[in-house]
Structures are given as structure tokens and as C-alpha cells.
Protein backbone atom coordinates (compact mmCIF):
# COMPACT_ATOMS: atom_id res chain seq x y z
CA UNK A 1 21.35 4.58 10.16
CA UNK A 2 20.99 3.33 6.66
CA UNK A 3 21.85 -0.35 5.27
CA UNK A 4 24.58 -0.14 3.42
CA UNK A 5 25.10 0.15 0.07
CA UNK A 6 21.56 1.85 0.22
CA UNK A 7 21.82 5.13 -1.70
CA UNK A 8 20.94 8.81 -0.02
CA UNK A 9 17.30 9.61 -1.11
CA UNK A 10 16.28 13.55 -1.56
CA UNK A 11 13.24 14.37 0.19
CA UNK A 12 9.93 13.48 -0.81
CA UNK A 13 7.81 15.59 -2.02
CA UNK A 14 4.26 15.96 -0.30
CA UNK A 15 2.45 16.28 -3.37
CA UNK A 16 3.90 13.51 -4.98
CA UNK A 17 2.46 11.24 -2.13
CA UNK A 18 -1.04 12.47 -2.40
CA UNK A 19 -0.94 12.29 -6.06
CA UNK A 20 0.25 8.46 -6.15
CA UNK A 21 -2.35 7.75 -3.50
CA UNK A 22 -5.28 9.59 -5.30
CA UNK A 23 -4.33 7.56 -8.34
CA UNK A 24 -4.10 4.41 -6.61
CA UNK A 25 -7.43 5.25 -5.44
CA UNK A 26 -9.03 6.20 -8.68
CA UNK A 27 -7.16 2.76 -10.18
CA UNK A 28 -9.93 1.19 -6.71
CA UNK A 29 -12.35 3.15 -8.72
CA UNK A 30 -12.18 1.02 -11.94
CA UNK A 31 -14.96 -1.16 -12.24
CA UNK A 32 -13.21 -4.60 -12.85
CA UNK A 33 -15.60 -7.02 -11.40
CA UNK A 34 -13.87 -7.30 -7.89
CA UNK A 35 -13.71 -11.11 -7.85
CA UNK A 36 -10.71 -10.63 -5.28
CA UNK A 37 -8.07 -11.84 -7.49
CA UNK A 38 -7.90 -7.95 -9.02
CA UNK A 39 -4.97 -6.19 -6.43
CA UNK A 40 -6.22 -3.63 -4.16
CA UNK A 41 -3.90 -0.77 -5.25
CA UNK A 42 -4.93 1.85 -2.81
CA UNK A 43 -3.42 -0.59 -0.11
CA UNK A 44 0.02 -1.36 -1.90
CA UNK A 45 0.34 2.75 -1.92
CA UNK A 46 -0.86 2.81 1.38
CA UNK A 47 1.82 0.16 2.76
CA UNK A 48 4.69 1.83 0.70
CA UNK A 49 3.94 5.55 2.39
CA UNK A 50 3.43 3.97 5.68
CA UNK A 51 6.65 2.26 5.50
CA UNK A 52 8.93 4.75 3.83
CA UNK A 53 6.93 8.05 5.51
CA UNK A 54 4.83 7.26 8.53
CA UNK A 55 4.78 10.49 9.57
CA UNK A 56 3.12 11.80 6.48
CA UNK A 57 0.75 9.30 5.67
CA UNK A 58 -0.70 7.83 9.01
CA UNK A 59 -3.85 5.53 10.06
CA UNK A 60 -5.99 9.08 9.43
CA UNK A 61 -5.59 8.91 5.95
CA UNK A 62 -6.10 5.00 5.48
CA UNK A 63 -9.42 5.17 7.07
CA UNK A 64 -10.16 8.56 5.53
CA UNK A 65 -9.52 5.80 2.10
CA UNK A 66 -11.16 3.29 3.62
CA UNK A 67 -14.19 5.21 4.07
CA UNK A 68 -14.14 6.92 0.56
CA UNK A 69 -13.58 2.88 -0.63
CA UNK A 70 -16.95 1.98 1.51
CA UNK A 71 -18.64 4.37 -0.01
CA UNK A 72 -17.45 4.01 -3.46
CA UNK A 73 -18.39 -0.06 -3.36
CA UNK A 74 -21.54 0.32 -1.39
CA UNK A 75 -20.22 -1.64 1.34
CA UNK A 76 -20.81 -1.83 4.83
CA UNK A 77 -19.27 1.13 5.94
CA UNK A 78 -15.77 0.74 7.87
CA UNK A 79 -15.38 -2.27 6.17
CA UNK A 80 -12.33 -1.12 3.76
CA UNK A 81 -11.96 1.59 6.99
CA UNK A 82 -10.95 -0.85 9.47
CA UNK A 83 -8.83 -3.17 6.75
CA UNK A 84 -6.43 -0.13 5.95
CA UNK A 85 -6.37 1.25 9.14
CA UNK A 86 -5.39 -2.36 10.52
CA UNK A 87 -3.04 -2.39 7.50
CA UNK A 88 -1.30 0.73 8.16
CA UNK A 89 -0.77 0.40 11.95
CA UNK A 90 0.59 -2.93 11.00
CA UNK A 91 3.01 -1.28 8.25
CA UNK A 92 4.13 1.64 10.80
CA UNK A 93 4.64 -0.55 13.54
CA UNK A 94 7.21 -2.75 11.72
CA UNK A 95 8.62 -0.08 8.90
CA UNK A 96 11.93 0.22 11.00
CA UNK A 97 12.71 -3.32 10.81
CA UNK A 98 11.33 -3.84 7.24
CA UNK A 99 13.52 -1.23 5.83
CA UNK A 100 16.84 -3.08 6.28
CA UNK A 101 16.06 -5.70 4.12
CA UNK A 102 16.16 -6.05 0.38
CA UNK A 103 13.06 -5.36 -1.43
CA UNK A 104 12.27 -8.95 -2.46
CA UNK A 105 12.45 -9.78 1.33
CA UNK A 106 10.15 -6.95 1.77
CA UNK A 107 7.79 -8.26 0.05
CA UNK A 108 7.33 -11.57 1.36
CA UNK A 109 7.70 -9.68 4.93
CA UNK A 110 4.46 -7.65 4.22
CA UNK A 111 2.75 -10.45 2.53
CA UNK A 112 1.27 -11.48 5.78
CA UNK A 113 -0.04 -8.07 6.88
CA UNK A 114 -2.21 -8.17 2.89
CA UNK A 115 -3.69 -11.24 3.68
CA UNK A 116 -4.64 -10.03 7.14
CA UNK A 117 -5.98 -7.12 5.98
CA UNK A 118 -7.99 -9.20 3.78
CA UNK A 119 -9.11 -11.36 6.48
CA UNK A 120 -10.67 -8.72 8.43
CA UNK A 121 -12.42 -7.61 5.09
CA UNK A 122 -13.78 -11.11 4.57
CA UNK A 123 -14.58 -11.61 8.49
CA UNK A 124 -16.35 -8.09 8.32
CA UNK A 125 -18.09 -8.99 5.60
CA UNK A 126 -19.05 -12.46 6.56
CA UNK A 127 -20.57 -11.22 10.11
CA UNK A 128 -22.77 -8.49 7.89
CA UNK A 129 -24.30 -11.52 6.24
CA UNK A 130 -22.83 -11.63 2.80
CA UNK A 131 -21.56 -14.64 0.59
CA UNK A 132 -18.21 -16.31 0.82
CA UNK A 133 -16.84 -14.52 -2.17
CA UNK A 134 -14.46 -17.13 -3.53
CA UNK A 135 -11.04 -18.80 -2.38
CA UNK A 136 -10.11 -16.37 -4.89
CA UNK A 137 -9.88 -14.00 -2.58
CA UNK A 138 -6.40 -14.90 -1.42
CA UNK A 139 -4.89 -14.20 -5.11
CA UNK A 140 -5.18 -10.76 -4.45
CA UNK A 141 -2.74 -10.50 -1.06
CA UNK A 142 0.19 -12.59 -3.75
CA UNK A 143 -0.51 -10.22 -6.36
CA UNK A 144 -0.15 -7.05 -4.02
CA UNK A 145 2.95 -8.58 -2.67
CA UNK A 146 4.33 -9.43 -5.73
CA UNK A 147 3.70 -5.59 -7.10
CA UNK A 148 5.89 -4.36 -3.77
CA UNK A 149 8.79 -4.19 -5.95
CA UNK A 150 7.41 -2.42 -9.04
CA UNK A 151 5.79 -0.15 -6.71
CA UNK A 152 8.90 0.54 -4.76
CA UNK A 153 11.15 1.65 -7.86
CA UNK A 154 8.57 3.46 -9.70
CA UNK A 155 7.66 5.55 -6.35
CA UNK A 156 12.03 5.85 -5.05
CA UNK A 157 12.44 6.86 -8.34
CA UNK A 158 12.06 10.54 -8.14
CA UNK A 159 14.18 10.43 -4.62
CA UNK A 160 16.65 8.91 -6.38
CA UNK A 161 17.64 12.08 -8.87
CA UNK A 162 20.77 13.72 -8.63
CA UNK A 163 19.91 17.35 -6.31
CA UNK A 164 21.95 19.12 -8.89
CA UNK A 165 22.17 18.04 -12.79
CA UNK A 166 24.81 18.39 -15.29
CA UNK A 167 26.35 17.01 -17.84
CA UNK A 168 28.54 14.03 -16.24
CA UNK A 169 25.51 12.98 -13.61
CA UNK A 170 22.41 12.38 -15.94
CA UNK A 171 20.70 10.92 -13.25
């Protein structure tokens, strides 16, 4: 069952997920100076699949991310690994509930599951024996939440075309 007023979607297609998550990913790539106040991308893409297709994009591809991130940043390995894979499980196990609200309550919904998966980052980190980064750190879980709703239209968009065109349906 669908909320209503919610419009029918078409299907997804398969490579459109793994090309918004390998972009995502190569936005992770650019160097911006990780301060923690920059928005982890990767996870925003990885919370919006989870929700909207958990049977496509599971907790094997977050850590499969999370280990390409670790390896990308030099980290300790698993770190990013166990964040998304705590973030995903988290997204699948509530994406039946989270889908009948509106997006805006969406996004304060999953704010709490961003700022634990930056927790366990931090924690992670901290038992390694690196720095306290920064209170700036929890910018970045506000940001991510407040992208939710850009990232939602811009990814429904292509669900949301019309299955056959014409004239008097541009959509």
C-alpha cells in the first residue's frame, strides 16, 4: 500500500543506482579537507537506495563502499565499513515506516541514524588512537539530512516519467 496522494513510480533502473552511487562515491573522492562539516555523499545515496530499494542495494554493497572509502582515506580499515554497514541496516530496518511520511519528515527521521553513523566513525577512530577531530564533526549529519530532499527529487525523478510520451503528457 502506498500513502496517498503519492504518485505510481516506474521501475528503477539498475544501472541508474550504481551510477548515482559510483558518483556519490567519486564526489567521497574529492579532496576537500575532510574537516567533518563537508557531507558524506556516498552515505546520503546509500540511505536513499536502502530506503527506496533494499533489495538492490543491501549492507554488501555499503561495506563493499566502506571498504573502498578506508582505503581511499588511509584509514583504519572497516572504519567507513562498519559506519555504512551500521547505516544501512539501520535504513532497511525502518524504510517501511519511513516511507509514509513526507519527505521533510524523512529527513529529520533519518537524521539520527547520520549522526550515529558518525558516532561509530568517531568512536572507531578514537579507540585507534587518533585526535578528536573537531565538534565540527556533527555539521556534517545536518547537512546530509538537510540534502535528503534534494537527493530524493533529483534521484524519483526519472521514476516519475510518463511510461509512454506524447504530446498532451510532457512529463
Amino acid at each position: 500500500m502506498m500513502p496517498r496522494g503519492s504518485p505510481l513510480l516506474m521501475p528503477v533502473n539498475p544501472v541508474f543506482i550504481w551510477v548515482t552511487l559510483l558518483l556519490a562515491f567519486a564526489f567521497n573522492l574529492i579532496p576537500m579537507g575532510r574537516t567533518g562539516a563537508v557531507p558524506d555523499l556516498l552515505a546520503v545515496a546509500l540511505v536513499f537506495w536502502n530506503v527506496h530499494q533494499p533489495r538492490r542495494v543491501g549492507v554488501g554493497v555499503a561495506f563493499a563502499f566502506g571498504v573502498f572509502m578506508d582505503v581511499h582515506q588511509g584509514a583504519l580499515l572497516g572504519q567507513h565499513a562498519l559506519a555504512y554497514t551500521l547505516l544501512s541496516y539501520s535504513a532497511i530496518a525502518v524504510h517501511r515506516r519511513l516511507l509514509w511520511f513526507t519527505v521533510g519528515s524523512q529527513a529529520v527521521q533519518i537524521l539520527p541514524l547520520f549522526i550515529a553513523a558518525h558516532m561509530v566513525s568517531l568512536l572507531v577512530r578514537l579507540i585507534a588512537g587518533a585526535g578528536f577531530p573537531g565538534w565540527t564533526l556533527m555539521v556534517a549529519p545536518l547537512l546530509e539530512s538537510a540534502l535528503w530532499p534534494v537527493v530524493t527529487f533529483l534521484l524519483l525523478a526519472p521514476q516519475r516519467r510518463a511510461p509512454d510520451r506524447d504530446k498532451n503528457r510532457p512529463l
